[in-house]
Protein backbone atom coordinates (compact mmCIF):
# COMPACT_ATOMS: atom_id res chain seq x y z
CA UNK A 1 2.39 -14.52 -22.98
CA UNK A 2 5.03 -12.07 -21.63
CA UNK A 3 5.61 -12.24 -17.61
CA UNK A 4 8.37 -10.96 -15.49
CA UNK A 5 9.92 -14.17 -13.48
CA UNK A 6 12.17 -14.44 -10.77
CA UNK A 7 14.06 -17.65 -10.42
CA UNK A 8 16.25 -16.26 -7.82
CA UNK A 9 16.08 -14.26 -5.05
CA UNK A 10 18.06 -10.81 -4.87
CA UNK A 11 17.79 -7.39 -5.94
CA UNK A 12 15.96 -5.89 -9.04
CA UNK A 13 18.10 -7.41 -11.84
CA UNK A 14 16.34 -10.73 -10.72
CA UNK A 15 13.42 -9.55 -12.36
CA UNK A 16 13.31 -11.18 -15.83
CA UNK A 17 11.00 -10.85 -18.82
CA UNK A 18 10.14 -14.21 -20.04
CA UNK A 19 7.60 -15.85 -22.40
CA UNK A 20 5.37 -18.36 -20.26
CA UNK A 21 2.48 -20.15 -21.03
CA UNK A 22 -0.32 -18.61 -20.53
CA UNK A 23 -2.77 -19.67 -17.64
CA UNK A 24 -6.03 -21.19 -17.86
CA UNK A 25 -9.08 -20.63 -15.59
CA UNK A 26 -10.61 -23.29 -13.52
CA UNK A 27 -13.53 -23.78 -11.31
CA UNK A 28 -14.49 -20.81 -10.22
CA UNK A 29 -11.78 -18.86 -11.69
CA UNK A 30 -11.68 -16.45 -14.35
CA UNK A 31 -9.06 -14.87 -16.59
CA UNK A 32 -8.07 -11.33 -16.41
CA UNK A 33 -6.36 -9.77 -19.34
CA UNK A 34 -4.23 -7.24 -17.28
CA UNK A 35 -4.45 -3.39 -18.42
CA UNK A 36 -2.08 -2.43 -15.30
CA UNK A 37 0.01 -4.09 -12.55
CA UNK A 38 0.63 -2.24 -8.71
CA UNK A 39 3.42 -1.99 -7.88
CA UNK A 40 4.08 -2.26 -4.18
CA UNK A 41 6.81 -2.31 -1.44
CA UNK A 42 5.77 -6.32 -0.79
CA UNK A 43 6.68 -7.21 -4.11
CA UNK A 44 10.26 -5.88 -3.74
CA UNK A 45 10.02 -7.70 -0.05
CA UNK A 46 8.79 -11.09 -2.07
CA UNK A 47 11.71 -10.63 -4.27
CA UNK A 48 14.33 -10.68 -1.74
CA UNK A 49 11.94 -13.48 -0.13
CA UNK A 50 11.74 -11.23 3.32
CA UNK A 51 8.12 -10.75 3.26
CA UNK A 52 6.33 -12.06 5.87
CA UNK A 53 5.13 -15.45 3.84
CA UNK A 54 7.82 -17.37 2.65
CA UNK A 55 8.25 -17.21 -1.19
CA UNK A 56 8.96 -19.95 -3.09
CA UNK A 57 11.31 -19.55 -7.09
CA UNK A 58 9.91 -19.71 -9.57
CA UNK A 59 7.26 -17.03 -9.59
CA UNK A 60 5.95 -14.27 -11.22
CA UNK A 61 4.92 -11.15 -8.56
CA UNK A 62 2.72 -8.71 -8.86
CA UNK A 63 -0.60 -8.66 -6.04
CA UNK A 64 -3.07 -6.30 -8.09
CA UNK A 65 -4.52 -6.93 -11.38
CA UNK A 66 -6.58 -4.65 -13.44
CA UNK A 67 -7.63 -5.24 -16.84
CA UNK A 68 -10.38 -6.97 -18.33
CA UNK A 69 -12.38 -9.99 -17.77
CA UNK A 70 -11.15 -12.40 -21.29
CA UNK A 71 -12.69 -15.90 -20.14
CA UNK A 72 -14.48 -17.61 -17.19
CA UNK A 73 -14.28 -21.18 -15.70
CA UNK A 74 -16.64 -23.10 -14.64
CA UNK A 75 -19.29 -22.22 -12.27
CA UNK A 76 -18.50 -18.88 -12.58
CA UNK A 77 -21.90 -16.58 -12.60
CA UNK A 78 -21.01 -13.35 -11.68
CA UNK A 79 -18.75 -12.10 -14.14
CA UNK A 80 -18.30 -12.43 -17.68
CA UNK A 81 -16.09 -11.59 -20.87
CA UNK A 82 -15.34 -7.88 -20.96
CA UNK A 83 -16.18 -7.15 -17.52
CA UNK A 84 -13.85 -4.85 -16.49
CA UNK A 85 -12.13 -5.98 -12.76
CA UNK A 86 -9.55 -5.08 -10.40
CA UNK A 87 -7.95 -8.37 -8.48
CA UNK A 88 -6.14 -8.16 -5.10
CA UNK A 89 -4.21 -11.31 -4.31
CA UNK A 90 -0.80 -13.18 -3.96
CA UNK A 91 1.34 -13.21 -6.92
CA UNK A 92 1.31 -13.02 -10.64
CA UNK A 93 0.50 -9.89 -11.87
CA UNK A 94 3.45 -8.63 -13.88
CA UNK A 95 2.15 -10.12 -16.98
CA UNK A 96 -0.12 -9.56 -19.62
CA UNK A 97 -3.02 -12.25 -18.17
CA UNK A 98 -3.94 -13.80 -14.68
CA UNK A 99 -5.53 -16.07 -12.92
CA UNK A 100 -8.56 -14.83 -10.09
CA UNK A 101 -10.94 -16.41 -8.04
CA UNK A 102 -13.82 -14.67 -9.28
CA UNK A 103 -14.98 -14.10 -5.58
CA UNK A 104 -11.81 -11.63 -4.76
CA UNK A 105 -12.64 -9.95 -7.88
CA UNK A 106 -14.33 -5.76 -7.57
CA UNK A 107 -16.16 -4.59 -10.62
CA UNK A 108 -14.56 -1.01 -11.23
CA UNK A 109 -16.18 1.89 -11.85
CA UNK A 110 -16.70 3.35 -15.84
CA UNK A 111 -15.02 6.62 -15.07
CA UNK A 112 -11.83 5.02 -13.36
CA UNK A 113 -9.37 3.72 -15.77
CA UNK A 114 -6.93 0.46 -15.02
CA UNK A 115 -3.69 2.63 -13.91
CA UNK A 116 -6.32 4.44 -11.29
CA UNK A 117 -8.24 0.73 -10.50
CA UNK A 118 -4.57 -0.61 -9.17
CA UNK A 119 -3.90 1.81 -6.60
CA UNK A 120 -7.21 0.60 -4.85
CA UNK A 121 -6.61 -2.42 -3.46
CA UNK A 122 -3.73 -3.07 -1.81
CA UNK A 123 -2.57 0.66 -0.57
CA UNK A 124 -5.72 1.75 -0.11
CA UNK A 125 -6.73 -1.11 2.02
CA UNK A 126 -3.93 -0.71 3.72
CA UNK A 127 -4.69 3.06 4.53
CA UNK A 128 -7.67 2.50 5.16
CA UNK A 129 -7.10 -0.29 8.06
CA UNK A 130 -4.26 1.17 9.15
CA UNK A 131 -5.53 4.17 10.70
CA UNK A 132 -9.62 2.81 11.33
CA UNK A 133 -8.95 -0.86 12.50
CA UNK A 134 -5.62 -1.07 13.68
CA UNK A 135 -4.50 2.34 14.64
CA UNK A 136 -8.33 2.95 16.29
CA UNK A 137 -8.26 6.51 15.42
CA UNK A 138 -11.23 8.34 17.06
CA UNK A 139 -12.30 11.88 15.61
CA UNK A 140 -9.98 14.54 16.81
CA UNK A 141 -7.07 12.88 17.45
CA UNK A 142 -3.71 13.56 15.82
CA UNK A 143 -1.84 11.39 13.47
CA UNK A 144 1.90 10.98 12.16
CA UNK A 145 1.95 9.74 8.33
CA UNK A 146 5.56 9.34 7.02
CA UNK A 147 6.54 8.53 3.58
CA UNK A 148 3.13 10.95 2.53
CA UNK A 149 3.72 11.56 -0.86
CA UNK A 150 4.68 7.82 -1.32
CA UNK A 151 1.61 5.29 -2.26
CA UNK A 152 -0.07 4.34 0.87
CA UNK A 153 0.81 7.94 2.47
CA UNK A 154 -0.88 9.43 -0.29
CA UNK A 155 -4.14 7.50 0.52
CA UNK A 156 -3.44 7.47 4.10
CA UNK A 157 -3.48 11.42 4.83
CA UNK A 158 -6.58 11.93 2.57
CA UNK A 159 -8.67 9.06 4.60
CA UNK A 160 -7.45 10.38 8.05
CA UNK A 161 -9.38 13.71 7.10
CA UNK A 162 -12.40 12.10 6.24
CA UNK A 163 -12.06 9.88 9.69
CA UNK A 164 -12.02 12.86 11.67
CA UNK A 165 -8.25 13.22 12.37
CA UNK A 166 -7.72 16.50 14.02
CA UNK A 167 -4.17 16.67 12.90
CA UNK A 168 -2.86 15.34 10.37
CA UNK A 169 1.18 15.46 10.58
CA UNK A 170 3.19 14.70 7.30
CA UNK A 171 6.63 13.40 7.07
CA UNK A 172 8.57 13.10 3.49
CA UNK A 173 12.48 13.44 2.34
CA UNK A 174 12.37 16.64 0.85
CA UNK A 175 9.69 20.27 -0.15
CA UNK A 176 8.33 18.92 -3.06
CA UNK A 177 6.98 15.38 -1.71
CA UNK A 178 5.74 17.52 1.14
CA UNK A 179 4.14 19.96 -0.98
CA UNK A 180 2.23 17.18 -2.77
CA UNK A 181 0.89 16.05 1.25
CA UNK A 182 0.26 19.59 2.00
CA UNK A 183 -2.16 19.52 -1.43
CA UNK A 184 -4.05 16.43 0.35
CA UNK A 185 -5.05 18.53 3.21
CA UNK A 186 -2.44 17.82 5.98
CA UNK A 187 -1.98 20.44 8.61
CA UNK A 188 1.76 19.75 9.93
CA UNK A 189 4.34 19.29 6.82
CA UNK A 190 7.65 18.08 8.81
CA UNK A 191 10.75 16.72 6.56
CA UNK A 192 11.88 13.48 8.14
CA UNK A 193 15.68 13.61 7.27
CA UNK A 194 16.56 16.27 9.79
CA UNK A 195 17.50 14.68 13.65
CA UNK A 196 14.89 16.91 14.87
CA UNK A 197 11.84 15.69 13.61
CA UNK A 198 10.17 14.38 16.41
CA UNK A 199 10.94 17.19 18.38
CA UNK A 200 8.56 19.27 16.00
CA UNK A 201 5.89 16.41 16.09
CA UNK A 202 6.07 17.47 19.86
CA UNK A 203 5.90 20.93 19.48
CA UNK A 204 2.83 20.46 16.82
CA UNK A 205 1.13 18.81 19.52
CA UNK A 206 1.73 21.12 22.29
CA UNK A 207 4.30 18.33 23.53
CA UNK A 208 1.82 15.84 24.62
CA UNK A 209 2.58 13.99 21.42
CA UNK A 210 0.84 12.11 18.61
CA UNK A 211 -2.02 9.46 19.10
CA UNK A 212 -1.28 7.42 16.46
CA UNK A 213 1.98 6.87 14.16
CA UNK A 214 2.24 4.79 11.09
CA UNK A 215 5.66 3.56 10.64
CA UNK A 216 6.69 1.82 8.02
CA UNK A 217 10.45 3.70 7.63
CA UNK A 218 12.68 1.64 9.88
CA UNK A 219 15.80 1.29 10.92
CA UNK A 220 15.91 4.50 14.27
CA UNK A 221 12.61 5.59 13.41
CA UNK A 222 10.62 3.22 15.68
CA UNK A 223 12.74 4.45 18.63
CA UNK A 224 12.12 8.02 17.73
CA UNK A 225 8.28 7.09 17.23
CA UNK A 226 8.07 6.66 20.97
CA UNK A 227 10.01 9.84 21.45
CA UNK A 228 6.95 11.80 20.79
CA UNK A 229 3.92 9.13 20.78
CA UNK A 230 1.32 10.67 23.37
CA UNK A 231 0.46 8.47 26.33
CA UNK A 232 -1.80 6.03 25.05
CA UNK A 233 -0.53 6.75 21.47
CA UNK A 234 -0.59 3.59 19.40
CA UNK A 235 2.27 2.92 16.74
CA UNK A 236 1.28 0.50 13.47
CA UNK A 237 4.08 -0.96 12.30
CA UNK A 238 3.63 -1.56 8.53
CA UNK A 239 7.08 -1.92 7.00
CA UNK A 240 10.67 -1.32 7.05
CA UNK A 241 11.02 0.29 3.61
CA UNK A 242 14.88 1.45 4.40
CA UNK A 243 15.54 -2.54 4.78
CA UNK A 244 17.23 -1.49 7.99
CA UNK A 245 15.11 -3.80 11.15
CA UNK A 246 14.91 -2.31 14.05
CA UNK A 247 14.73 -2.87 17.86
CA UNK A 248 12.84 -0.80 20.57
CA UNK A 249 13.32 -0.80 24.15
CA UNK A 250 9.80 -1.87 25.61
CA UNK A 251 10.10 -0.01 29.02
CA UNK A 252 9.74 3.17 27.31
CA UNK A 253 6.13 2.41 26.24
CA UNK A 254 5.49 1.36 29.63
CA UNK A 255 5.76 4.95 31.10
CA UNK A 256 3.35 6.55 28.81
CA UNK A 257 1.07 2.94 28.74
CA UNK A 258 1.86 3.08 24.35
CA UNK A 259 1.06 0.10 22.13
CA UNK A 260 2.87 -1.08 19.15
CA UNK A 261 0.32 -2.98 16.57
CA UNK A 262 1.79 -4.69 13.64
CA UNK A 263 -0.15 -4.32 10.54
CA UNK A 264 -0.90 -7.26 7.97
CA UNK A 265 -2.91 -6.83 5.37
CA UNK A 266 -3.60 -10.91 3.98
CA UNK A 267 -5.35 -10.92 7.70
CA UNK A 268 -8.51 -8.36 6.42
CA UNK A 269 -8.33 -9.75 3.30
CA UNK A 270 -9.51 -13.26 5.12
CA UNK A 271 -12.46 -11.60 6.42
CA UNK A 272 -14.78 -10.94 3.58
CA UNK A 273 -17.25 -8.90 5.48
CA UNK A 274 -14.87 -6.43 6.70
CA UNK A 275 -12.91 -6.12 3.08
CA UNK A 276 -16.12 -5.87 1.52
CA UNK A 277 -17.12 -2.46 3.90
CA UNK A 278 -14.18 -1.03 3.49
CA UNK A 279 -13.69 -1.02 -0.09
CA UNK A 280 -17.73 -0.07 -0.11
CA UNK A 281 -16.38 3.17 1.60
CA UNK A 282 -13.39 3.71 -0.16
CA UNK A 283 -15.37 3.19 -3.39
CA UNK A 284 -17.86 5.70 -2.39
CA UNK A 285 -15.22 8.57 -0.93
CA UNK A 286 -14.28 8.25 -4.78
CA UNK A 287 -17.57 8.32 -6.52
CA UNK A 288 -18.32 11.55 -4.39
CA UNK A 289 -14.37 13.01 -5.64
CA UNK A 290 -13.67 13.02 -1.71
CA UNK A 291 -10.31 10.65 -2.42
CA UNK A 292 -8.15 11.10 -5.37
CA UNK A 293 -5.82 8.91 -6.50
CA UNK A 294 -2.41 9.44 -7.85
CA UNK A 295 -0.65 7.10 -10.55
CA UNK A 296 3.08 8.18 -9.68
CA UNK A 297 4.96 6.22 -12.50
CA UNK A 298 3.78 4.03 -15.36
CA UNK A 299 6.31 1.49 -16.58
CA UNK A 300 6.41 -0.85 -19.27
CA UNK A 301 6.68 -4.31 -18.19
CA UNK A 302 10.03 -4.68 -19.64
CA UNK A 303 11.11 -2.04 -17.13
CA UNK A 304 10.07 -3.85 -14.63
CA UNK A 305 13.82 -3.47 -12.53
CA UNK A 306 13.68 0.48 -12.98
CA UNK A 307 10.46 0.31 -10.70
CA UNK A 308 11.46 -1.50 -8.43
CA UNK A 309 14.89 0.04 -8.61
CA UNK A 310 12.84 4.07 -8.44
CA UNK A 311 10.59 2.50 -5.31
CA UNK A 312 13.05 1.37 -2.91
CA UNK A 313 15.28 4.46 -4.14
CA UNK A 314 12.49 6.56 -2.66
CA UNK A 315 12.30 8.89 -6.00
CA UNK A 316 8.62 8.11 -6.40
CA UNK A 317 5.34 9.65 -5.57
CA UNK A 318 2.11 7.96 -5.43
CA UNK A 319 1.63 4.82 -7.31
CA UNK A 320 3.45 3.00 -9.38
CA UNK A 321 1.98 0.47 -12.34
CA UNK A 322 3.56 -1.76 -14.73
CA UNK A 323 1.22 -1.83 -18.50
CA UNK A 324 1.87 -4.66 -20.77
């Protein structure tokens, strides 16, 4: 079969189409034949091997897996040829099969196709648990989304509406991506490349500040955070998508008794109960056409490097999947 590898760590141009054998299922395994690949900011982190898991060469990346169930292992009950099945797990997705434990797998719905099924799991998990079971958002309180128009941002404003947010404030690089979060129902559009951002975040809130931020940005941006973070605001810390780390000066949060949370998804994903409820919500917001999902780019898996090139450019919206 066809597969993107990486053999070396480094920047997009590692990412090599390849013909590898393909996988077999074991015990309790089945095998998916993949319709569409996410994309995601951890696989670019894998790449560079600066995720939070070491990363060992050779491997082929990729988390989610849609497509269709083509054969089962043993002791495998539950699901069976032609079943179709999204996947949310470690590595090996950009190709055209994997390898699933059977148990991780989620049935997807008839009237959502594969390039819709992969922006489930991982962002939307990740949206989800970012604002209900780290960031403890309570109805009415206000919230700071940057990157909105990007793929968890997209998810992220919609869900905080259906929470109870009672401000929703969206950051983005320029109109159009904030046009796109204005669309989704946030009430504050702000663009985040002028210095003065959180002075409007501020202003938005009457200049107590926001309860909760999700950062994920970078670089200043965690200082600035705190700049205009309410007192008892909470900041999840999901990313560093500029590559640029940062440092904050923890006396600051001390004045206005703040709390920084880091955010991990692999850490829900170990408790089945809790991954199971969520995506049972998330699954119904969709059935009911409360939460809409947006497939930003679809590449060919030979252009693997332009997506992850386009994603850590910031010139994408939404999600982006690889088809084989």
């Amino acid at each position: 079969m066809r597969a993107i590898v990486v053999e070396e760590f480094g920047g997009p141009e590692v990412l090599q189409l390849a013909e590898v054998e393909r996988p077999e299922p074991g015990e309790g395994e089945v095998l998916i034949k993949v319709a569409a690949s996410g994309v995601n900011y951890a696989d670019t982190m894998r790449r560079r091997n600066e995720y939070l898991k070491k990363q060992d060469v050779p491997f082929i990346p990729g988390s989610e897996v849609a497509g269709t169930v083509e054969a089962v292992g043993s002791g495998v009950t539950d699901f069976s040829e032609g079943d179709r099945v999204v996947n949310l797990g470690n590595d090996g997705g950009y190709a055209e099969y994997a390898v699933a434990p059977s148990a991780t797998l989620i049935p997807i719905p008839d009237d959502l196709d594969f390039d819709e099924a992969a922006a489930i799991p991982l962002q939307g998990l990740t949206a989800y648990h970012l604002i209900k079971t780290t960031g403890r958002m309570s109805p009415g309180e206000s919230i700071v989304i940057h990157a909105a128009a990007g793929g968890v941002g997209y998810l992220a404003v919609q869900m905080a509406k259906l929470m109870g947010a009672g401000t929703v404030i969206a950051t983005a690089s320029n109109q159009e991506k904030l046009n796109i979060a204005g669309d989704l129902g946030a009430d504050v559009l702000i663009d985040y490349t002028g210095d003065d951002w959180p002075e409007k975040v501020k202003t938005t809130t009457g200049g107590r500040g926001a309860d909760i931020i999700l950062e994920m940005v970078g670089g200043d941006f965690p200082e600035k955070n705190l700049t205009c973070l309410a007192p008892f605001g909470r900041m999840v810390v999901f990313g560093a998508a500029s590559g640029e780390m940062s440092s904050v000066r923890l006396f600051q949060m001390m004045r206005k008794q703040q709390t920084i949370s880091g955010f991990f998804l692999p850490w829900i994903m170990g408790d089945p109960e809790l991954l199971s409820s969520s995506m049972q919500e998330m699954l119904g917001w969709l059935d009911a056409g409360k939460l809409k999902l947006n497939v930003g780019g679809r590449y060919r898996l030979e252009d693997a490097i332009r997506s992850h090139t386009d994603l850590e450019g910031r010139k994408t919206t939404g999600k982006l999947v690889l088809n084989p």
